[in-house]
N, C-alpha and C. Protein backbone atom coordinates (compact mmCIF):
# COMPACT_ATOMS: atom_id res chain seq x y z
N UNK A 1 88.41 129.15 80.51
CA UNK A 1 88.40 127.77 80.89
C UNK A 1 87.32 127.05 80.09
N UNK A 2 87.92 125.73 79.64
CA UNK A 2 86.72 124.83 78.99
C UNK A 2 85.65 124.11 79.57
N UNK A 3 84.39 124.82 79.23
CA UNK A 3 83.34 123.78 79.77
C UNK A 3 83.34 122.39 79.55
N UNK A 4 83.09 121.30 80.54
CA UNK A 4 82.98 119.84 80.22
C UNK A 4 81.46 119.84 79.78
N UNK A 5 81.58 118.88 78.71
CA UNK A 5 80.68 118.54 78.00
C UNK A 5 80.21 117.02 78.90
N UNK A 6 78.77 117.44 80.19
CA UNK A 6 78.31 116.39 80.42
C UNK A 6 77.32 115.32 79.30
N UNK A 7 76.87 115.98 78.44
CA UNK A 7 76.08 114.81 77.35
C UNK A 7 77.06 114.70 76.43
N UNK A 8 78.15 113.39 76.66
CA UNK A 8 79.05 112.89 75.93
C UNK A 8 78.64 111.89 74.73
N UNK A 9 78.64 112.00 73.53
CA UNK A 9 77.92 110.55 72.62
C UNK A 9 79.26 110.88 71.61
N UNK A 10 79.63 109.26 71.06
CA UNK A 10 80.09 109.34 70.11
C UNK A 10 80.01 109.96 69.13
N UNK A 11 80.60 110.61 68.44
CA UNK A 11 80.30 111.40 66.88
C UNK A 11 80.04 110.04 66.06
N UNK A 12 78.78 110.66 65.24
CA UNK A 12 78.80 109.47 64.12
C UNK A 12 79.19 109.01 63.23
N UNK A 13 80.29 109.32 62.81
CA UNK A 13 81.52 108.84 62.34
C UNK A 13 81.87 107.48 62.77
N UNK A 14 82.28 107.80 63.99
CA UNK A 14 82.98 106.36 64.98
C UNK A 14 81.77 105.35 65.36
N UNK A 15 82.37 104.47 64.92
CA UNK A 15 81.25 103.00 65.06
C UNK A 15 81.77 102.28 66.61
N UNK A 16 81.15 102.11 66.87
CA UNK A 16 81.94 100.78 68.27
C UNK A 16 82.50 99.69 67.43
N UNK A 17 81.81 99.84 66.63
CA UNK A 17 82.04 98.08 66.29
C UNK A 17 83.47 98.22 65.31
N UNK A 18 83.98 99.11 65.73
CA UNK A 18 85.12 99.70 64.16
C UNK A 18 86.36 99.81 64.84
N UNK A 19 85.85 99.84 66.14
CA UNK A 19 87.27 100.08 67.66
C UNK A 19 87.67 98.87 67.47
N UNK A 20 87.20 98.18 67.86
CA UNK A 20 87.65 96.29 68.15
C UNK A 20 87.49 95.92 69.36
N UNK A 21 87.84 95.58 69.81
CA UNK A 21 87.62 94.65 71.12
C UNK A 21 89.37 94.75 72.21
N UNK A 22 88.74 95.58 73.40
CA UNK A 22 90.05 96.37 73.79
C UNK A 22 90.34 94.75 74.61
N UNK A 23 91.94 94.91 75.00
CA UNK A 23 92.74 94.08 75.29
C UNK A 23 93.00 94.34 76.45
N UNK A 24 92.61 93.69 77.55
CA UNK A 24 92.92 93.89 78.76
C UNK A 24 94.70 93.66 79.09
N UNK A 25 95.21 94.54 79.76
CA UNK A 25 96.95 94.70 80.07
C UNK A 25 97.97 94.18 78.73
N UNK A 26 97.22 94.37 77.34
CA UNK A 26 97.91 94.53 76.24
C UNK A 26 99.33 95.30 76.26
N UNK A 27 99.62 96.23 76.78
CA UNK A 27 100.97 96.94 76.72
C UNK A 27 101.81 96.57 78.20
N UNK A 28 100.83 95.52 79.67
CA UNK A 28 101.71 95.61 80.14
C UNK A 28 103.11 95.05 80.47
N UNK A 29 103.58 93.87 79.64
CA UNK A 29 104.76 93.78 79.47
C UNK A 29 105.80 94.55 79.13
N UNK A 30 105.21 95.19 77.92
CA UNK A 30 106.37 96.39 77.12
C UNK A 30 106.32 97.76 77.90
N UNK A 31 105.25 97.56 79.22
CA UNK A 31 105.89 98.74 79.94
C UNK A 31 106.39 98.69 81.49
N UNK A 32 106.46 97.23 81.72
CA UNK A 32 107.36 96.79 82.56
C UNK A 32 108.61 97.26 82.63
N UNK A 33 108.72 96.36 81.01
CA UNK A 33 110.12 96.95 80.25
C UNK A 33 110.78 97.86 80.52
N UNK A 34 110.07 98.28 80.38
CA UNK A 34 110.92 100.62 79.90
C UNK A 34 110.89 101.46 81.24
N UNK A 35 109.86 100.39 82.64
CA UNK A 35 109.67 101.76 83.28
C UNK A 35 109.73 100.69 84.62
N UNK A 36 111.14 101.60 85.28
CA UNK A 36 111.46 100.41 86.41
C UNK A 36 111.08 101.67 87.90
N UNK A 37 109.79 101.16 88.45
CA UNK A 37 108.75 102.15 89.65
C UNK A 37 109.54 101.23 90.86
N UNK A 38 110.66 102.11 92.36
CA UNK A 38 110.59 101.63 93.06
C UNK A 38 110.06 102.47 94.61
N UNK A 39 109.48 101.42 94.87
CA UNK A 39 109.14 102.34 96.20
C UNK A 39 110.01 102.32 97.23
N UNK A 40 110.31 103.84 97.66
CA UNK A 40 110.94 104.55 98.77
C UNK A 40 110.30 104.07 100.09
N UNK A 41 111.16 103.92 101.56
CA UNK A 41 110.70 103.78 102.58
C UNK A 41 110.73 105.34 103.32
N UNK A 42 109.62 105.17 103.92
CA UNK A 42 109.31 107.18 104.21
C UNK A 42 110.38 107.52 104.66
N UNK A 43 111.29 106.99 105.57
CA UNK A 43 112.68 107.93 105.95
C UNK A 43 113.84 108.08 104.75
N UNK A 44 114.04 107.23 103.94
CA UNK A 44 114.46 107.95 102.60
C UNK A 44 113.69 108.57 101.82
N UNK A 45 112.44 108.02 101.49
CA UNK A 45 111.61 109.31 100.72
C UNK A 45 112.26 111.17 101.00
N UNK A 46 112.21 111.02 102.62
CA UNK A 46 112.10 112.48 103.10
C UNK A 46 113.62 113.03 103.11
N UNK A 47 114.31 112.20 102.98
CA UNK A 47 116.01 112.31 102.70
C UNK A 47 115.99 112.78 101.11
N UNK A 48 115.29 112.03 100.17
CA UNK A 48 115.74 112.13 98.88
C UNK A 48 114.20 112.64 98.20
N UNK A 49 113.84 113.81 98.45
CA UNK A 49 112.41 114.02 97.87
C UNK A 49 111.86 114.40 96.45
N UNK A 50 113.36 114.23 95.81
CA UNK A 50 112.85 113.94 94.26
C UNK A 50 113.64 112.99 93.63
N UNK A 51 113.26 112.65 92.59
CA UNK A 51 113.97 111.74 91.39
C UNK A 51 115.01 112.26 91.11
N UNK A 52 115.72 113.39 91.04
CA UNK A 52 117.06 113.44 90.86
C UNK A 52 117.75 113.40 91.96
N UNK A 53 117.22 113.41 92.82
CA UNK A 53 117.97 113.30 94.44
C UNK A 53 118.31 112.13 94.64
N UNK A 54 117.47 111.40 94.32
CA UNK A 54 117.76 109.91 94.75
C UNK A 54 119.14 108.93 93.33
N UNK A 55 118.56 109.28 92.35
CA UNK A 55 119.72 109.07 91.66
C UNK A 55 121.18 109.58 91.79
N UNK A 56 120.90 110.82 91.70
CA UNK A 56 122.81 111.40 92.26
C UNK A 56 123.20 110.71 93.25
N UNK A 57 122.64 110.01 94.14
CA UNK A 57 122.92 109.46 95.61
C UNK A 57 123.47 108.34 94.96
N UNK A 58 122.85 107.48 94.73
CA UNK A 58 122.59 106.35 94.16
C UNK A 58 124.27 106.04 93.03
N UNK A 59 124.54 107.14 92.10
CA UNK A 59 125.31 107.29 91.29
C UNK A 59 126.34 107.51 91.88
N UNK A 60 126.78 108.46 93.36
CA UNK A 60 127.38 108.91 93.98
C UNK A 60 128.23 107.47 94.41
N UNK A 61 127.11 106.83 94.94
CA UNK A 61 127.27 105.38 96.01
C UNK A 61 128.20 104.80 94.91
N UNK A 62 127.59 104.60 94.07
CA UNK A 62 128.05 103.29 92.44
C UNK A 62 129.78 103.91 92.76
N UNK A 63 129.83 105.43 92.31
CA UNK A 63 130.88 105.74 92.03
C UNK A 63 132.52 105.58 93.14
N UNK A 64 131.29 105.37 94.12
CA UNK A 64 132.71 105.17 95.50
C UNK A 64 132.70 103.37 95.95
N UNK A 65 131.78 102.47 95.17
CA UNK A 65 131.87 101.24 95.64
C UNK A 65 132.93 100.89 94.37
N UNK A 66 132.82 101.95 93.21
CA UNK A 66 133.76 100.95 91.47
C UNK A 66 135.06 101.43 92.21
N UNK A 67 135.58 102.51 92.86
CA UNK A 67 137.03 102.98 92.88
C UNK A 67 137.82 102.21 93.90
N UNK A 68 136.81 101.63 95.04
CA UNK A 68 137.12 101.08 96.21
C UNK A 68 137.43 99.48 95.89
N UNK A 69 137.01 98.63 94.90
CA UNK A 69 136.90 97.90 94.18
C UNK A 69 138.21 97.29 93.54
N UNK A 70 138.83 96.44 93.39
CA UNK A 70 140.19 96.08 92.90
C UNK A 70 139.88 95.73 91.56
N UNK A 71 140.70 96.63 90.42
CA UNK A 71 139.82 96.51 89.31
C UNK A 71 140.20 95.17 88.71
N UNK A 72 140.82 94.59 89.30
CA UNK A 72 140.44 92.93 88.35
C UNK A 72 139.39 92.27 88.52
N UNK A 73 138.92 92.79 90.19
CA UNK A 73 138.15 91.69 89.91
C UNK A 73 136.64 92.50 89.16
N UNK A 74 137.05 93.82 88.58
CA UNK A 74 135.39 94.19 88.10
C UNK A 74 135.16 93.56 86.55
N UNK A 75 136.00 92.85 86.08
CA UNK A 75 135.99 92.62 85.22
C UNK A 75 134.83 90.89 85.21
N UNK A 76 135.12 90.42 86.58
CA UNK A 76 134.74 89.23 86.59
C UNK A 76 133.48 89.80 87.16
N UNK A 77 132.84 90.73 88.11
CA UNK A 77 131.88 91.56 87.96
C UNK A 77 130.61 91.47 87.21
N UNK A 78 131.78 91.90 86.39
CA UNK A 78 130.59 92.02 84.80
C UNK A 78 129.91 91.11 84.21
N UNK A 79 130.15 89.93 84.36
CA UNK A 79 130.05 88.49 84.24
C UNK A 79 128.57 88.13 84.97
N UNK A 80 128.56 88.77 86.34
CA UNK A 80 127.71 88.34 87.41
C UNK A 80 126.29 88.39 86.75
């Protein structure tokens, strides 16, 4: 196992002044984007206790609301 190194200092190489000036929530739009977090209410949490659980469900549901569905109107659907 690796010892942590409590006397941490930059190597002198790296300048501060060479970093720049960090950007407070710089990426958080573009990771809005990409990463959709929803929260579970504890009695589904404990129904669906992982991420693939809850999707197959989810996919399951999709798949019995498109067949039940009169397919003309999914076309106007798609639109929505």
């Amino acid at each position: 196992m690796k010892k942590v190194n409590d006397n941490f200092e930059m190597r002198t190489e790296y300048n501060r002044k060479d970093l720049g000036v960090g950007v407070r929530g710089k990426y958080y739009e573009s990771y809005n984007e990409s990463n959709n977090i929803v929260l579970l209410n504890p009695e589904v949490a404990r129904a669906f206790p992982t991420e693939d659980s809850v999707n197959n469900a989810l996919l399951s549901l999709i798949k019995i609301a498109n067949s039940s569905i009169d397919p003309a109107l999914i076309g106007s659907r798609a639109q929505l």
